[in-house]
N, C-alpha and C. Protein backbone atom coordinates (compact mmCIF):
# COMPACT_ATOMS: atom_id res chain seq x y z
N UNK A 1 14.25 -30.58 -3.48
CA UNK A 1 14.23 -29.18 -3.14
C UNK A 1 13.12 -28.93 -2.11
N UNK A 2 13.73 -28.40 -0.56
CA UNK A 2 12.54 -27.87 0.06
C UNK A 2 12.52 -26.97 0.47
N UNK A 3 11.22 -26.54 0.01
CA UNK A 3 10.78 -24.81 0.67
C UNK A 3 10.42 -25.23 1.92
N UNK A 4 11.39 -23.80 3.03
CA UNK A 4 10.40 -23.87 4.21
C UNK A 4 9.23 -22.99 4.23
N UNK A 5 8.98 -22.67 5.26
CA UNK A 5 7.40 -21.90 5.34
C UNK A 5 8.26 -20.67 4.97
N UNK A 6 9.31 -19.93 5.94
CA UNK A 6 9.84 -18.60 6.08
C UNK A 6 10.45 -18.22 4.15
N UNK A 7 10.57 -19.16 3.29
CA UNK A 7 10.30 -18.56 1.89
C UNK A 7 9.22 -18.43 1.12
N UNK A 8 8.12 -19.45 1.66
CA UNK A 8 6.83 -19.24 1.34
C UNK A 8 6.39 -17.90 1.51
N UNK A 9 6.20 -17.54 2.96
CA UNK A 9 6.29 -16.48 3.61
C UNK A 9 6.81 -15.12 3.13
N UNK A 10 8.00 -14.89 2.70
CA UNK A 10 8.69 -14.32 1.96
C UNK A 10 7.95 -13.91 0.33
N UNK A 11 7.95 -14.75 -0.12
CA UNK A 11 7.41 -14.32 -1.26
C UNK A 11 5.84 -14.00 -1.29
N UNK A 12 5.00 -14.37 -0.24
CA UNK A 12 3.96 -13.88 -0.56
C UNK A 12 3.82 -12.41 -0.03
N UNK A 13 4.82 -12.12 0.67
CA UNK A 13 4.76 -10.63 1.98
C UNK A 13 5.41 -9.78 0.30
N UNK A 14 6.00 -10.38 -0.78
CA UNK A 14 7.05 -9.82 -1.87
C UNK A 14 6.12 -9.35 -2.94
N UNK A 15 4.72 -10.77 -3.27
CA UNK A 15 3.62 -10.36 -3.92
C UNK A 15 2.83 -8.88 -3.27
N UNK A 16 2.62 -9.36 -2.05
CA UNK A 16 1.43 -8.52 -1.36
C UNK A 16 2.12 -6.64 -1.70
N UNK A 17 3.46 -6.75 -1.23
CA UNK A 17 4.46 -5.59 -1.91
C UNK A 17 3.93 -4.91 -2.74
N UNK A 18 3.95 -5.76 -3.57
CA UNK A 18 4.10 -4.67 -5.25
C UNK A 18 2.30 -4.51 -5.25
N UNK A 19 1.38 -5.69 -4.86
CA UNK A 19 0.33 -5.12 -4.81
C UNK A 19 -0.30 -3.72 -3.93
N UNK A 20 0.34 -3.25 -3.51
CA UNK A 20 0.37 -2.38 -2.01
C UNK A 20 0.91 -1.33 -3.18
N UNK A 21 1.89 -1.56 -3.81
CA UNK A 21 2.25 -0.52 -4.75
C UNK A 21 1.79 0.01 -5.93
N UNK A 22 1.20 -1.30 -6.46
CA UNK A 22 0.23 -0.89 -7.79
C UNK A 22 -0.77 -0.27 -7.56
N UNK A 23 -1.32 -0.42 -6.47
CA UNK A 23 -2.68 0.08 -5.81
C UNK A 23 -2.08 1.56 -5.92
N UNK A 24 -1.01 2.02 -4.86
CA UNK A 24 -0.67 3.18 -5.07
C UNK A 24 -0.46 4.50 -5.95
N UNK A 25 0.00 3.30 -7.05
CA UNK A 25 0.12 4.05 -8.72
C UNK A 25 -1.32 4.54 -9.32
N UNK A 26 -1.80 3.54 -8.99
CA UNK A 26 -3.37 3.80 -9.86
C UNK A 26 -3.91 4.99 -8.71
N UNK A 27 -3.60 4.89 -7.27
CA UNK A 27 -5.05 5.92 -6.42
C UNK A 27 -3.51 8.01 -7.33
N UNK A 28 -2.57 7.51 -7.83
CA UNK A 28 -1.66 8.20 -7.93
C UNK A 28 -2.34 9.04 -9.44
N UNK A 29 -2.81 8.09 -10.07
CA UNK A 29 -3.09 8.67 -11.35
C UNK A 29 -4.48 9.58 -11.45
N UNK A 30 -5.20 9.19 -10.31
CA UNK A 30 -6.49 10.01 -10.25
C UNK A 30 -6.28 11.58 -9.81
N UNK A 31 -4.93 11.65 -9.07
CA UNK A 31 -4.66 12.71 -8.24
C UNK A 31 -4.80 13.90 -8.96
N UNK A 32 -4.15 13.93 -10.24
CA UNK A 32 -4.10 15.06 -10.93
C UNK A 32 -5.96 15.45 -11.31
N UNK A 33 -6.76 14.12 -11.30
CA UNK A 33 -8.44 14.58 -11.70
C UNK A 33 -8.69 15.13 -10.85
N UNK A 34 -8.88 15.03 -9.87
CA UNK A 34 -9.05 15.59 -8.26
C UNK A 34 -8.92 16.92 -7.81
N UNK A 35 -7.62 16.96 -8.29
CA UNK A 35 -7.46 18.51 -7.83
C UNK A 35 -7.65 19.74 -9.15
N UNK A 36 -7.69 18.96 -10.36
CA UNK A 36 -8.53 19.71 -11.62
C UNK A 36 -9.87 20.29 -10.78
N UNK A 37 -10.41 18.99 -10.76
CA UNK A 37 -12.06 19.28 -10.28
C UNK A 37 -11.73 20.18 -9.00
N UNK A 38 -11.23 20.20 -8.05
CA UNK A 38 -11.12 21.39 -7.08
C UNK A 38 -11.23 22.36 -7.82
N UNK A 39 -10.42 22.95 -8.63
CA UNK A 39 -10.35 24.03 -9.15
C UNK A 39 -11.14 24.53 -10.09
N UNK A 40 -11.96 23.94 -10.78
CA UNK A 40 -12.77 23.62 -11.69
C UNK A 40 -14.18 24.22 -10.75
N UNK A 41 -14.18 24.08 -9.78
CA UNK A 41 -15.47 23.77 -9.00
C UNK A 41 -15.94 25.21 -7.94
N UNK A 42 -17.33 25.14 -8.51
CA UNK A 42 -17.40 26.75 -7.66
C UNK A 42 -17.39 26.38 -6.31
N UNK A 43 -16.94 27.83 -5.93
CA UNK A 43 -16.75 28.06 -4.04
C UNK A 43 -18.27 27.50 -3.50
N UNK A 44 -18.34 26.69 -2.39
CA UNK A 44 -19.68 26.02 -1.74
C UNK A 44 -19.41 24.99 -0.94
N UNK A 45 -20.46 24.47 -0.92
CA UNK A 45 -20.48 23.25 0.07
C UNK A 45 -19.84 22.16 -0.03
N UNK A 46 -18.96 21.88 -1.58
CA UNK A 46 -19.13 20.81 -2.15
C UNK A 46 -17.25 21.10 -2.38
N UNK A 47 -16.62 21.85 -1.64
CA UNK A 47 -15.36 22.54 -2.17
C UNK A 47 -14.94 21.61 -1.04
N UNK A 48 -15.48 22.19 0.67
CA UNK A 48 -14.68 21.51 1.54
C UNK A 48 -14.89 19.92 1.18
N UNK A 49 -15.58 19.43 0.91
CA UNK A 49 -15.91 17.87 0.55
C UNK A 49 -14.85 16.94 -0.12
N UNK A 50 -14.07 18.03 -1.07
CA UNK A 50 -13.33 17.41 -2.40
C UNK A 50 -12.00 17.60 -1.54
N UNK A 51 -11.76 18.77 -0.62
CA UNK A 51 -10.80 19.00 0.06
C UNK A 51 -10.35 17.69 0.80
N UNK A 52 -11.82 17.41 1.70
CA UNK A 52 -11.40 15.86 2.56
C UNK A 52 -11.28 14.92 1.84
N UNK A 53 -12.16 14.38 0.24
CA UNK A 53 -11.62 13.82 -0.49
C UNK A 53 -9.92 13.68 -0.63
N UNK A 54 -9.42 14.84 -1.27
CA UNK A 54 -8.31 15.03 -1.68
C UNK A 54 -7.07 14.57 -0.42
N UNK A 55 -7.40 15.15 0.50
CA UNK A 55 -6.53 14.52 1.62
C UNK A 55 -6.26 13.26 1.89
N UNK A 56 -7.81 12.34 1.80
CA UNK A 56 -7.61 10.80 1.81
C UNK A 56 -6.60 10.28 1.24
N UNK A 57 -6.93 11.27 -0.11
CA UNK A 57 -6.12 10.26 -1.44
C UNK A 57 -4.96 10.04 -1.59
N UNK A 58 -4.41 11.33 -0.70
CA UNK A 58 -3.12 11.68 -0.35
C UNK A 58 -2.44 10.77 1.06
N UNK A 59 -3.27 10.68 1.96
CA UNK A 59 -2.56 9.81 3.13
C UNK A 59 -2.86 8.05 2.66
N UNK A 60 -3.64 7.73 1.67
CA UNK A 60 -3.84 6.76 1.24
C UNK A 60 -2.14 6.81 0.29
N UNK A 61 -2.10 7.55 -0.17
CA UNK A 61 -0.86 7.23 -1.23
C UNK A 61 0.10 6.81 -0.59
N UNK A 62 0.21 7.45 0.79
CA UNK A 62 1.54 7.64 1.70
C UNK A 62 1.75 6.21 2.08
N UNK A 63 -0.20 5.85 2.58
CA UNK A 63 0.50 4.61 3.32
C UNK A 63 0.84 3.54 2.81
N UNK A 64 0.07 3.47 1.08
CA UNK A 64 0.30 2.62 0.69
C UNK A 64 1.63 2.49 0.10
N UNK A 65 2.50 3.72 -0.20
CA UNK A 65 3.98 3.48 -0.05
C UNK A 65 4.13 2.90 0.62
N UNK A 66 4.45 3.18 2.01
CA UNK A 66 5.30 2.43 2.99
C UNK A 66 5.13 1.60 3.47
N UNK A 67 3.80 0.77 3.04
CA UNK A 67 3.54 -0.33 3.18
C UNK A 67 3.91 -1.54 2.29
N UNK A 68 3.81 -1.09 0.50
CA UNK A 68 4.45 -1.60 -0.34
C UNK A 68 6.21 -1.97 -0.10
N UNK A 69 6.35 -0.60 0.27
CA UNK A 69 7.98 -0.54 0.16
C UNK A 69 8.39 -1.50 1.25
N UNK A 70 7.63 -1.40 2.74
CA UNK A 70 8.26 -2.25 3.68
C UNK A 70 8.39 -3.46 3.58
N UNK A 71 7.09 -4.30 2.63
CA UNK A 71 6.92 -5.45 2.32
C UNK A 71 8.26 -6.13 1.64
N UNK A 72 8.86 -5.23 0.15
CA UNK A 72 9.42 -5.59 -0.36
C UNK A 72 10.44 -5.56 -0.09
N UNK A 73 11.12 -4.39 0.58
CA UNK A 73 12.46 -4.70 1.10
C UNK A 73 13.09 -5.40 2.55
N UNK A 74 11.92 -5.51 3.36
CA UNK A 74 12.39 -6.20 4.54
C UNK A 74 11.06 -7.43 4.44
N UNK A 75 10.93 -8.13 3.06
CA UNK A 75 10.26 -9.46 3.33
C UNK A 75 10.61 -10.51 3.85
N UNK A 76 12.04 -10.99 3.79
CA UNK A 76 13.00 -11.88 4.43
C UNK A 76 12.92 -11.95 6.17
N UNK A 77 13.06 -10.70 6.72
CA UNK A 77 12.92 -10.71 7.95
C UNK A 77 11.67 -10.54 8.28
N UNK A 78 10.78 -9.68 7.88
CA UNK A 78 9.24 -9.73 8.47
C UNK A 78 8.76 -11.41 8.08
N UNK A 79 9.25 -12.00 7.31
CA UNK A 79 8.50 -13.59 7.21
C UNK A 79 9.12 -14.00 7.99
N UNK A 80 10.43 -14.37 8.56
CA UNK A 80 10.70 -14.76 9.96
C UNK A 80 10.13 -14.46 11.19
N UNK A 81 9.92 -12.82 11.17
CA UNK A 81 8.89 -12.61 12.60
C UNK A 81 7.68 -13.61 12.29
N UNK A 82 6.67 -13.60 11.11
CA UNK A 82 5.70 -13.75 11.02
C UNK A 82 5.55 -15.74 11.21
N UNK A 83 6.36 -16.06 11.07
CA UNK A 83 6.57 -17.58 10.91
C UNK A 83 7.22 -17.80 12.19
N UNK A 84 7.81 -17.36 12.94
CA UNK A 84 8.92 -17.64 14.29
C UNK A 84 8.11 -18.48 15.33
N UNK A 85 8.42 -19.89 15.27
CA UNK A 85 7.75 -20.74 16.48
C UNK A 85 6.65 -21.93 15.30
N UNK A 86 6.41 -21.65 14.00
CA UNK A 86 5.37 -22.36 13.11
C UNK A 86 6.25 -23.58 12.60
N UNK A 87 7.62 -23.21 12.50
CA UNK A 87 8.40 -24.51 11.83
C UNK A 87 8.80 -25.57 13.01
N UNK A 88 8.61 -25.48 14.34
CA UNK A 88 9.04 -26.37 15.17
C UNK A 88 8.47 -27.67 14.70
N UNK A 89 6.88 -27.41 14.84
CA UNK A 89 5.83 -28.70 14.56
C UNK A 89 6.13 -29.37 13.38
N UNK A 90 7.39 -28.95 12.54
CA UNK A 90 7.01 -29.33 11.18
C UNK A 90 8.39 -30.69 11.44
């Protein structure tokens, strides 16, 4: 049985996936603390702060969707781009 690189490839772009996604879940579960404490929190200096906080957490979620998701469903072909020209030498 031989693996080429482009399934090697494949499955680690498949790991990296779901890690891209778990990450997501967990920055996902803080979300609801976050915006408690906004509300929780008197009007001041410390309001806009949680605001830019809160936004991060939010374009962090996004990207780490579509970064998870891209991994996992187009790993087959992104490990071919990523490998294209490495199997000649072999």
């Amino acid at each position: 049985m031989n693996v080429t690189l482009v399934q090697v490839a494949a499955v680690i772009l498949r790991i990296s996936g779901v890690v891209w996604l778990w990450d997501a879940l967990v920055a996902l579960t803080s979300l609801p603390g976050d915006i408690y404490g906004m509300t929780a929190l008197q009007p001041g200096y410390l309001l806009s702060q949680r605001e830019l906080g809160l936004a991060m957490l939010v374009v962090r979620i996004g990207l780490y969707l579509i970064i998870g998701s891209a991994f996992l469903f187009f790993a087959s072909p992104l490990a071919k781009i990523f490998t294209k020209g490495l199997e000649h030498g072999a």
